[in-house]
Protein backbone atom coordinates (compact mmCIF):
# COMPACT_ATOMS: atom_id res chain seq x y z
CA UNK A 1 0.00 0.00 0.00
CA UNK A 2 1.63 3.60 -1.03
CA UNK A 3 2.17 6.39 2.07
CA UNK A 4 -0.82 7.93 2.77
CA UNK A 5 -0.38 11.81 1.10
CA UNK A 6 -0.99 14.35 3.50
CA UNK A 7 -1.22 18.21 2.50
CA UNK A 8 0.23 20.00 5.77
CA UNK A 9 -0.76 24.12 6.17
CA UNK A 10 0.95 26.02 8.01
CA UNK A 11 1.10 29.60 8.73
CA UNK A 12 4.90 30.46 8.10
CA UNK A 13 7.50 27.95 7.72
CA UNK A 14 10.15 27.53 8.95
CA UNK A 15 9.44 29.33 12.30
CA UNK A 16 12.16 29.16 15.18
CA UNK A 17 9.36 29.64 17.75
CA UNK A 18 7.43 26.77 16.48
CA UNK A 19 9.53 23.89 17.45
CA UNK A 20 6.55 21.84 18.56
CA UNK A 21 5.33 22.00 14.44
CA UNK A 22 8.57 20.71 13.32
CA UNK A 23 9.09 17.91 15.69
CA UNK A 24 5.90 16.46 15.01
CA UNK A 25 6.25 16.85 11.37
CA UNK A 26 9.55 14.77 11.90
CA UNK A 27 7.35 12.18 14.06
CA UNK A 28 4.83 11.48 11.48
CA UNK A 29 7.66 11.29 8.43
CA UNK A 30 9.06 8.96 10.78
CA UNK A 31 5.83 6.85 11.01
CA UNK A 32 4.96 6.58 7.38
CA UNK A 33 3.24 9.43 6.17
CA UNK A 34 4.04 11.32 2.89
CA UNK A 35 4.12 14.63 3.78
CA UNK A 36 4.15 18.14 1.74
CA UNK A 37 4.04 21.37 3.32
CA UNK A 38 2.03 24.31 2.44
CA UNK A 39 2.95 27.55 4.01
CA UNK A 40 0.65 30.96 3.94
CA UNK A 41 3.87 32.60 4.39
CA UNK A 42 7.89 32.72 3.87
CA UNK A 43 10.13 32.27 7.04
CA UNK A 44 11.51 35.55 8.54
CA UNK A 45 13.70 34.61 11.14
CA UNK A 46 16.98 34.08 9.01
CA UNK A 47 17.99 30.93 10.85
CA UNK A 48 16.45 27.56 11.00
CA UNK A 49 16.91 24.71 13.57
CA UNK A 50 18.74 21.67 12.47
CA UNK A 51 15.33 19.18 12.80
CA UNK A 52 14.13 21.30 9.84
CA UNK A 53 17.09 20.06 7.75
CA UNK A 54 15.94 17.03 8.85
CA UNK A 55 12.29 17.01 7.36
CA UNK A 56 12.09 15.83 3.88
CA UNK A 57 8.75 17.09 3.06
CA UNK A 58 8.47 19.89 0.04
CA UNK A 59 7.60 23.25 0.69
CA UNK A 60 5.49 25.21 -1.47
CA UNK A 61 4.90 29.22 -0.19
CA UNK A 62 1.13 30.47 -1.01
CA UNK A 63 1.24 34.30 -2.21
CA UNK A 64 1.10 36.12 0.73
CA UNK A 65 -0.69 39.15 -0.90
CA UNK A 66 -2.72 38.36 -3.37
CA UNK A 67 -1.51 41.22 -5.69
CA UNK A 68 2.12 39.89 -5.28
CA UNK A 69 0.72 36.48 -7.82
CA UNK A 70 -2.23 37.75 -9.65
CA UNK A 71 -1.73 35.47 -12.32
CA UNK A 72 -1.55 32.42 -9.88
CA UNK A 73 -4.83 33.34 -7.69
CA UNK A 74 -6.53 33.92 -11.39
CA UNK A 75 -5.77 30.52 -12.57
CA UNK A 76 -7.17 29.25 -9.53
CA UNK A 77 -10.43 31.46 -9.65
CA UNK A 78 -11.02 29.72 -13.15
CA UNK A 79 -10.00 26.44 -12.21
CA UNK A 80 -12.74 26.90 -8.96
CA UNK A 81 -15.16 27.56 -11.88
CA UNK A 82 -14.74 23.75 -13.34
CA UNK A 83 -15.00 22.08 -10.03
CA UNK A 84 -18.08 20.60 -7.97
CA UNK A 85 -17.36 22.09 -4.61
CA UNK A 86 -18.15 25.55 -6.29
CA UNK A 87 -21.41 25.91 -4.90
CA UNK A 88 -20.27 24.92 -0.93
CA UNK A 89 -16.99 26.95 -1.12
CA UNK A 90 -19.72 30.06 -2.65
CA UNK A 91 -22.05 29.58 0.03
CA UNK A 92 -18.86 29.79 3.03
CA UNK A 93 -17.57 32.49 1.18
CA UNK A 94 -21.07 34.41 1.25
CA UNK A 95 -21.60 33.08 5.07
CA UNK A 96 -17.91 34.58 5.98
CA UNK A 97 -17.85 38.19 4.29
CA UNK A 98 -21.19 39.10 5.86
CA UNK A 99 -19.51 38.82 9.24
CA UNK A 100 -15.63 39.38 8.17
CA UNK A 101 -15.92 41.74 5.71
CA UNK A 102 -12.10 42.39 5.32
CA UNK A 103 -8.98 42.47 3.47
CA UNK A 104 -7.92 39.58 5.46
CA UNK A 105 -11.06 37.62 4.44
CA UNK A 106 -10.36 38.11 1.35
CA UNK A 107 -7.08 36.86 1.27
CA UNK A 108 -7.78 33.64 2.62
CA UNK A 109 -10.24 32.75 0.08
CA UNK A 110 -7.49 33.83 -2.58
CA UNK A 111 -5.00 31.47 -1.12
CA UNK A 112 -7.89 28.92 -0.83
CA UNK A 113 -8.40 29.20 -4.69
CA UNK A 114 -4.06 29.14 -4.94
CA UNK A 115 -4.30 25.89 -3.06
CA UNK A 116 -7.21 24.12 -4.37
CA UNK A 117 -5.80 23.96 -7.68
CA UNK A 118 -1.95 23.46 -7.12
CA UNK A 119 -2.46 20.72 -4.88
CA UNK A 120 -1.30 17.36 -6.48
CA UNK A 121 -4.66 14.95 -7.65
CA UNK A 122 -2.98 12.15 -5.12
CA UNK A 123 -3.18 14.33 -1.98
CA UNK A 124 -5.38 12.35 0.68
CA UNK A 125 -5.88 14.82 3.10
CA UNK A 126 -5.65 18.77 4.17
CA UNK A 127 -4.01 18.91 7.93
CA UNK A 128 -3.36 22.37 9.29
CA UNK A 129 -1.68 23.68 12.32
CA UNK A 130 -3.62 26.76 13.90
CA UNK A 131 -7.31 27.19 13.67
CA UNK A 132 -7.60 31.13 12.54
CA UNK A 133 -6.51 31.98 9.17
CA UNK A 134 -4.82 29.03 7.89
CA UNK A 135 -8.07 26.96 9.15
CA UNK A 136 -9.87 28.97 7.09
CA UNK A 137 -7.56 28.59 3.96
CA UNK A 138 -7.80 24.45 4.71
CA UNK A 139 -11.55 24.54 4.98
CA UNK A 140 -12.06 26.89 1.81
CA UNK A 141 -9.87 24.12 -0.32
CA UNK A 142 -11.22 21.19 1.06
CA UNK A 143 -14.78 22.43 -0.17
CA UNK A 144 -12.86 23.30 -3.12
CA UNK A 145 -11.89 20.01 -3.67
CA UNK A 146 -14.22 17.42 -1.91
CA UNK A 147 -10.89 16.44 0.22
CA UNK A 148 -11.25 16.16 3.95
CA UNK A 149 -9.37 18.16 6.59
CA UNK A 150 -8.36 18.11 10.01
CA UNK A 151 -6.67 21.30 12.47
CA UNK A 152 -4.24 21.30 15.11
CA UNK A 153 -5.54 24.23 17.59
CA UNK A 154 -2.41 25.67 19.98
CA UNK A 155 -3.09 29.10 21.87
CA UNK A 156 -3.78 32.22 20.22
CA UNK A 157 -6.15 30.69 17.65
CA UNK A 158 -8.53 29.24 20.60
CA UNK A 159 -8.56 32.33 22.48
CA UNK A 160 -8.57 35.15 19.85
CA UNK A 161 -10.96 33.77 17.15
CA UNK A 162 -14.63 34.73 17.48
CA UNK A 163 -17.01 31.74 19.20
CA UNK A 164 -19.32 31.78 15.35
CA UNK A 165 -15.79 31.11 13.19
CA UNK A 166 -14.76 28.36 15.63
CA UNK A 167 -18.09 26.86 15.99
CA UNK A 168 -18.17 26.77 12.22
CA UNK A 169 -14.73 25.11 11.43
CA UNK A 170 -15.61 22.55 14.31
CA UNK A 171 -18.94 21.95 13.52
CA UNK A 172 -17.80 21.30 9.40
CA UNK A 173 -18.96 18.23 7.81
CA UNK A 174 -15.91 17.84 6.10
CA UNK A 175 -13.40 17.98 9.37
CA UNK A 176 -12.55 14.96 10.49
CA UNK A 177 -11.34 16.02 13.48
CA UNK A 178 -9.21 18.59 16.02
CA UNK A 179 -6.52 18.22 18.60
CA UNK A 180 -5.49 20.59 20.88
CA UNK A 181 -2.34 20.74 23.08
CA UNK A 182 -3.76 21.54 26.41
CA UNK A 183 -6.68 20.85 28.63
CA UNK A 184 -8.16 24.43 28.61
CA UNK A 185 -7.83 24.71 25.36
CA UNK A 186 -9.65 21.40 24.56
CA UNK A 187 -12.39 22.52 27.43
CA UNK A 188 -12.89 26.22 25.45
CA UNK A 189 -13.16 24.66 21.45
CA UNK A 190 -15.56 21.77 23.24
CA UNK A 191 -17.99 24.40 24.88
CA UNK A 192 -18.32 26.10 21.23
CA UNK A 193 -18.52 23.26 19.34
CA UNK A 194 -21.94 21.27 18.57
CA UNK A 195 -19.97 18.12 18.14
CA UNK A 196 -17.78 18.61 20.82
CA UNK A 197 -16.48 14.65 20.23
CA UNK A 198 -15.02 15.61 17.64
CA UNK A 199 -11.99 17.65 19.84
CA UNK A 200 -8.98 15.39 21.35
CA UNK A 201 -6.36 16.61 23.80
CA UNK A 202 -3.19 15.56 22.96
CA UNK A 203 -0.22 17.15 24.38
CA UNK A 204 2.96 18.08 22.13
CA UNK A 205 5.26 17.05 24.41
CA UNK A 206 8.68 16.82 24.01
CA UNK A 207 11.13 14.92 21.55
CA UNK A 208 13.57 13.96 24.56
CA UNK A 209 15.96 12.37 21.83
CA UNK A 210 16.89 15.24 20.09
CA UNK A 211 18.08 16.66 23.40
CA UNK A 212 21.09 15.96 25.28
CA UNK A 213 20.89 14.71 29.14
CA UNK A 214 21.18 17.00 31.76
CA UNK A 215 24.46 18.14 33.22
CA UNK A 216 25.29 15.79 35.77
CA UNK A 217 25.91 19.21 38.23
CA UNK A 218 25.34 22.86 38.36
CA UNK A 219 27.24 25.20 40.45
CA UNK A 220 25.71 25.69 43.86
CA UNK A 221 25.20 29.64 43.36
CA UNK A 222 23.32 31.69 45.53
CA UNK A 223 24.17 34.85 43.70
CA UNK A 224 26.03 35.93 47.42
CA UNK A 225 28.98 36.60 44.83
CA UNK A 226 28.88 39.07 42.65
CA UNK A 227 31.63 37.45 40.53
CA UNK A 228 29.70 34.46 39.71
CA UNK A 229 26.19 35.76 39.89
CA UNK A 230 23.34 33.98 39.40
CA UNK A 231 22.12 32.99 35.35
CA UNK A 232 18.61 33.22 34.75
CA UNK A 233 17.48 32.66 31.00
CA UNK A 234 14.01 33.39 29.69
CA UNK A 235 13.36 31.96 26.09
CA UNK A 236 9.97 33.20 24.09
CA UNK A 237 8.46 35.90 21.49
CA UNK A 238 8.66 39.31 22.88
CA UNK A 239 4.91 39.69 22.85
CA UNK A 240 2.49 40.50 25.73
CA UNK A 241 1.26 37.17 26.55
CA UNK A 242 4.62 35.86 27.69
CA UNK A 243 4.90 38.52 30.32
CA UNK A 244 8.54 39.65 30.09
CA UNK A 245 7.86 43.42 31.39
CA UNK A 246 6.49 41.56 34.37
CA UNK A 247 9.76 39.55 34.61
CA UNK A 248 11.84 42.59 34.02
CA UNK A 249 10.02 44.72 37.22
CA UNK A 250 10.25 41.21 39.18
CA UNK A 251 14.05 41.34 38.84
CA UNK A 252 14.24 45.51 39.26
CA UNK A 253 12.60 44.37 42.76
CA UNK A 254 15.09 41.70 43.94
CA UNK A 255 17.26 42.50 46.87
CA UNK A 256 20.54 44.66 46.08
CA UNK A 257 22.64 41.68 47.88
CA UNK A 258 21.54 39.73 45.50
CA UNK A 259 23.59 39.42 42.16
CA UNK A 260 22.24 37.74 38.69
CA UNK A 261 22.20 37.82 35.36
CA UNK A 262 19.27 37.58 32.73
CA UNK A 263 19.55 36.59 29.08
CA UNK A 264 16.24 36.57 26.76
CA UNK A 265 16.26 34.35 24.06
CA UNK A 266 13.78 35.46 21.12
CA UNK A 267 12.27 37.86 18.29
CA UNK A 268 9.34 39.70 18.56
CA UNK A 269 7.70 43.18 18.55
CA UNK A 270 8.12 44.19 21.64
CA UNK A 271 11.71 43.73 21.75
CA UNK A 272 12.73 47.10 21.35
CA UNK A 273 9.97 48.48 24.52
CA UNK A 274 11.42 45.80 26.65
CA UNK A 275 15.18 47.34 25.82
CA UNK A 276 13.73 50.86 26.65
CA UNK A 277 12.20 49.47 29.97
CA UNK A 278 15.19 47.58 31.07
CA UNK A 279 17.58 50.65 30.60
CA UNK A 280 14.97 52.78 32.66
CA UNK A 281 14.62 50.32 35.47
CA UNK A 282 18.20 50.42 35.52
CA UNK A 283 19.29 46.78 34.04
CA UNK A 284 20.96 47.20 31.46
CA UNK A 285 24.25 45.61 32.34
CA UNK A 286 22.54 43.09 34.05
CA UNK A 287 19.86 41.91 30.92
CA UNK A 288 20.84 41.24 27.69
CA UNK A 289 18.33 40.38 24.96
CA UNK A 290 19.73 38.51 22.44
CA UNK A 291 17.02 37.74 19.75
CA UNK A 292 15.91 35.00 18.15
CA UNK A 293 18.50 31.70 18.47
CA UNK A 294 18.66 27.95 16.73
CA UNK A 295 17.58 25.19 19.40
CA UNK A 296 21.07 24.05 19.72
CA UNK A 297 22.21 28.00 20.60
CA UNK A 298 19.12 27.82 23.04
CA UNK A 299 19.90 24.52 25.07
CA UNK A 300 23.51 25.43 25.43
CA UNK A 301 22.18 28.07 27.45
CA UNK A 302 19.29 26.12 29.52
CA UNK A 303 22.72 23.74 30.74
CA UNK A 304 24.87 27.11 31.77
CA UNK A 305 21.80 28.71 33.75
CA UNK A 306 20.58 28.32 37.15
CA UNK A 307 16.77 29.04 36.47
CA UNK A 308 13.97 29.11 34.20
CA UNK A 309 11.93 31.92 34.18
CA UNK A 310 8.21 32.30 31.67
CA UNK A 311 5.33 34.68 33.62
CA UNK A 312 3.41 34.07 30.62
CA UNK A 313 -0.32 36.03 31.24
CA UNK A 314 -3.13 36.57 29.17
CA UNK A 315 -2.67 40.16 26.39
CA UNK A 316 -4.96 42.84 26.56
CA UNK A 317 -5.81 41.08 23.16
CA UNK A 318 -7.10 38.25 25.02
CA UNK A 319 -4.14 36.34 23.47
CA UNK A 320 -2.58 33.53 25.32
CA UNK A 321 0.01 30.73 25.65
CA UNK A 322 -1.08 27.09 25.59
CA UNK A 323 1.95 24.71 27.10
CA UNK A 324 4.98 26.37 25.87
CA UNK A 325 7.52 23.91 24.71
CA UNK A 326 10.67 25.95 26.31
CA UNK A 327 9.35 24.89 29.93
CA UNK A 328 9.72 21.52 28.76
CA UNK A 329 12.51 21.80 27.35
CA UNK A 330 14.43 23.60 30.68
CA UNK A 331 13.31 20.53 32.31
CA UNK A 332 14.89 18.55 30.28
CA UNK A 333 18.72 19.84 30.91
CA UNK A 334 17.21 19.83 34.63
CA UNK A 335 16.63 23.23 35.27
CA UNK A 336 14.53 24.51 37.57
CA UNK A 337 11.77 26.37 36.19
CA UNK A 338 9.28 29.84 37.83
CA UNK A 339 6.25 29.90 36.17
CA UNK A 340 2.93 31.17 36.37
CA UNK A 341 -0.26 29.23 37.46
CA UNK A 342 -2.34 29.83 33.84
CA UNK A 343 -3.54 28.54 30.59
CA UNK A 344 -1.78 24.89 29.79
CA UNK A 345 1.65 25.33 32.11
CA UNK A 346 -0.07 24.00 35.73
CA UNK A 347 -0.76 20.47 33.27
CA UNK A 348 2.59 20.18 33.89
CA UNK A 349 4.47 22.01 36.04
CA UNK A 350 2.45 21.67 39.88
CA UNK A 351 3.61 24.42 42.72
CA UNK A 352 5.79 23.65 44.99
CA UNK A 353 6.39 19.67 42.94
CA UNK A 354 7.91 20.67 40.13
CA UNK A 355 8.39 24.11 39.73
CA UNK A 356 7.21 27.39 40.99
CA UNK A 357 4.29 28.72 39.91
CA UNK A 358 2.83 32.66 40.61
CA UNK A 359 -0.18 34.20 39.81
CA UNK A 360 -0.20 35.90 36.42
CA UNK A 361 0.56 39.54 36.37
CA UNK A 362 1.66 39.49 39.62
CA UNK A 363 5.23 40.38 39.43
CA UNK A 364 5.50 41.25 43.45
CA UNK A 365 5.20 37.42 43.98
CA UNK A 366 7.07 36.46 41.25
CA UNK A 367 10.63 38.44 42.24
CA UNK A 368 9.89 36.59 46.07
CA UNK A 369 10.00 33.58 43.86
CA UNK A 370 13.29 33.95 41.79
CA UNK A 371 14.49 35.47 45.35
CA UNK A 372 13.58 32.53 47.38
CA UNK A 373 14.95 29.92 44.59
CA UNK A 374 17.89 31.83 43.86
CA UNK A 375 19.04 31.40 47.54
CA UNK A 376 18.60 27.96 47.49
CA UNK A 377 20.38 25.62 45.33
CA UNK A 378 19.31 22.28 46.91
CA UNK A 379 15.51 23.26 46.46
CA UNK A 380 16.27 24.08 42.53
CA UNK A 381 18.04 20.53 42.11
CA UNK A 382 14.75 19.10 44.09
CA UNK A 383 12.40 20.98 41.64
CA UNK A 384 14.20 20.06 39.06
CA UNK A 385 14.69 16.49 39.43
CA UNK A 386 11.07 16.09 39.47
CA UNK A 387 10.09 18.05 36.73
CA UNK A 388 12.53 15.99 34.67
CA UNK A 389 11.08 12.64 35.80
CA UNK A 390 7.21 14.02 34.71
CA UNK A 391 8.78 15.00 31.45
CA UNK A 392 10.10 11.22 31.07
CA UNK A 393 7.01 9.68 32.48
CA UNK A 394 4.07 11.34 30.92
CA UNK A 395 5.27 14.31 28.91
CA UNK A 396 6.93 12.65 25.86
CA UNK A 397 6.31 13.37 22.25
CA UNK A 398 5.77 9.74 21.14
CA UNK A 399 2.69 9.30 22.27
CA UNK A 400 1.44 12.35 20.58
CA UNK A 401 2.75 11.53 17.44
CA UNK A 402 1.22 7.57 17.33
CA UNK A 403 -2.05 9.32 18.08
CA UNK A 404 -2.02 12.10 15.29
CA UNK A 405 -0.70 9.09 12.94
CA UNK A 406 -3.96 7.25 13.68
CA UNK A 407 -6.19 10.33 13.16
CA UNK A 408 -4.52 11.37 9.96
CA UNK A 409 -4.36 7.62 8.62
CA UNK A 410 -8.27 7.03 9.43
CA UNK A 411 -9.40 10.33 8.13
CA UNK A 412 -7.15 9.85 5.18
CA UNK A 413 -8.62 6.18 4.28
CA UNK A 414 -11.85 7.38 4.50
């Protein structure tokens, strides 16, 4: 029997902040799956991380703007003309610009027409990562072209799409079915959905072989010397729902006995505010931001630190983080990890067990938190430890990627 063909859409690829894309993507080449990937946009970053290299599946780039490829979103629009979906992918088109009745809207169906036709006849299946725009592009095609199609929700596109778009991607006759990478996140599309069955929970978790073990030891510091203060690392998108101006007053707050260092790892558009702030809080020769980094770049430093720090928080945009794959992945080199108690991170880091967790926003309690750790070496190893043995236990990738196999394979067949 030949691969099963599976169209994969993503937003951008590849992304360095999207690790937990790319290591699945590797898991299900791994388990038999054809794979080509279709991206809404090129990658921006300017670095990629060496599993990328390892994926073997195409990538084709949809036009971003439509005007940028007239020609190509023309030959589509004909091609729609020919085909039988016409009428359904009319009638969600219709449904869609009463209520969205932008430039954004339009786009999607553009790339949607793009996609429909340049897909390959042998293609089994549309699977796409993010339920927002690219679900939309996915679900426009698959009417398109009588395929069926399945979405992998994460954070943002649960929390910031409107409850009648989700409800109408969930609730499609032609999706076969959703996962989602954390409990909340599965509770939220469930409560909007009509077939609520339909929605699986299936954590990313982590690829613990493409990761070294953890350093036998770390230095005992306390940050009592300033000559060998104490290494703190933070690792995300500057954006508001990680937290990182919280992190930076936290740290303005800590005791002047106490002496540390903090490196950020990661792009973003706040960047440059979060420069201006730590330069009026007076940090800047104790923070250094050093932008977006390959994994291997990134776990080099998770080995050299001393803690893990992520306040992530829900944006004024009502934006937010699902289980953010750096957490797991400082508990892998066995670093202790502060956290806050929201969204997806209390699945798997529990106060006091495995880490320590804060309220979000609340950047009082979490400076008493790094101050507290920081002072105590033994109580990071014991965090630590445990965290690491959860990740081993429960928290590995390989379970994730049998189940996804399964779902693609029987929605593919079918």
């Amino acid at each position: 029997m030949p691969p099963l063909r599976i169209a994969v859409l993503v937003k951008g690829y590849p992304r360095l902040s999207e690790t937990f894309i790319a290591q699945e993507l590797l898991g299900l080449e791994a388990r038999g799956l054809d794979l080509a990937i279709w991206s809404l946009r090129r990658p921006h970053d300017g670095a990629v991380h060496p599993m990328h290299r390892k994926i073997r599946a195409p990538v084709s780039y949809l036009p971003e703007y439509l005007y940028q490829a007239p020609w190509r979103v023309l030959r589509g629009a004909v091609s729609a003309l020919r085909r039988p979906g016409l009428w359904t992918f009319l009638a969600l088109a219709r449904r869609d610009l009463a209520r969205d009745f932008t430039a954004n809207r339009g786009r999607r169906l553009g790339q949607a027409l793009v996609l429909a036709r340049e897909l390959p006849a042998q293609t089994d299946h549309i699977h796409v990562h993010y339920l927002h725009t690219p679900a939309s592009v996915a679900r426009y095609a698959a009417a398109l072209t009588g395929r069926r199609w399945s979405a992998s929700a994460h954070a943002k596109d649960i929390w910031t799409t409107p409850d009648w778009e989700l409800a109408g991607k969930l609730d499609d006759p032609r999706l076969a079915f959703a996962v989602t990478c954390t409990a909340a996140g599965a509770a939220r599309l469930r409560e909007v959905a009509a077939g609520p069955d339909r929605v699986s929970l299936v954590y990313h978790g982590l690829d613990l072989s493409r990761f070294p073990p953890p350093p036998e030891s770390r230095p005992a510091r306390d940050g009592s010397d300033p000559a060998d203060p104490l290494r703190v690392v933070s690792v995300g998108r500057a954006v508001a729902k990680k937290g990182f101006d919280d992190l930076l007053d936290a740290l303005a707050a800590l005791p002047p006995d106490l002496h540390w260092r903090l490196a950020h790892v990661g792009g973003g558009e706040e960047l440059a505010a979060l420069r201006a702030k730590a330069a009026a809080l007076g940090l800047g020769q104790k923070v250094v931001f050093l932008g977006a980094k390959p994994q291997p770049e990134v776990v080099a430093l998770l080995r050299e630190a001393d803690l893990f720090v992520l306040p992530a928080k829900r944006a004024p945009s009502g934006d937010r983080d699902g289980l953010p794959n750096v957490i797991m992945e400082a508990a892998s080199q066995g670093l202790c990890v502060v956290a806050t108690d929201f969204a997806g991170i209390p699945e798997f880091l529990r106060d006091g067990i495995e880490g320590r967790l804060v309220p979000p926003g609340d950047w009082g309690a979490l400076s008493n938190a790094v101050n507290l750790l920081a002072r105590d070496p033994a109580e990071r190893t014991r965090l630590a430890a445990a965290a690491l043995a959860r990740l081993e236990a429960e928290f590995g990738a390989e379970a994730g990627f049998d189940t996804v196999a399964r779902l693609l394979g029987d929605a593919a067949r079918r």
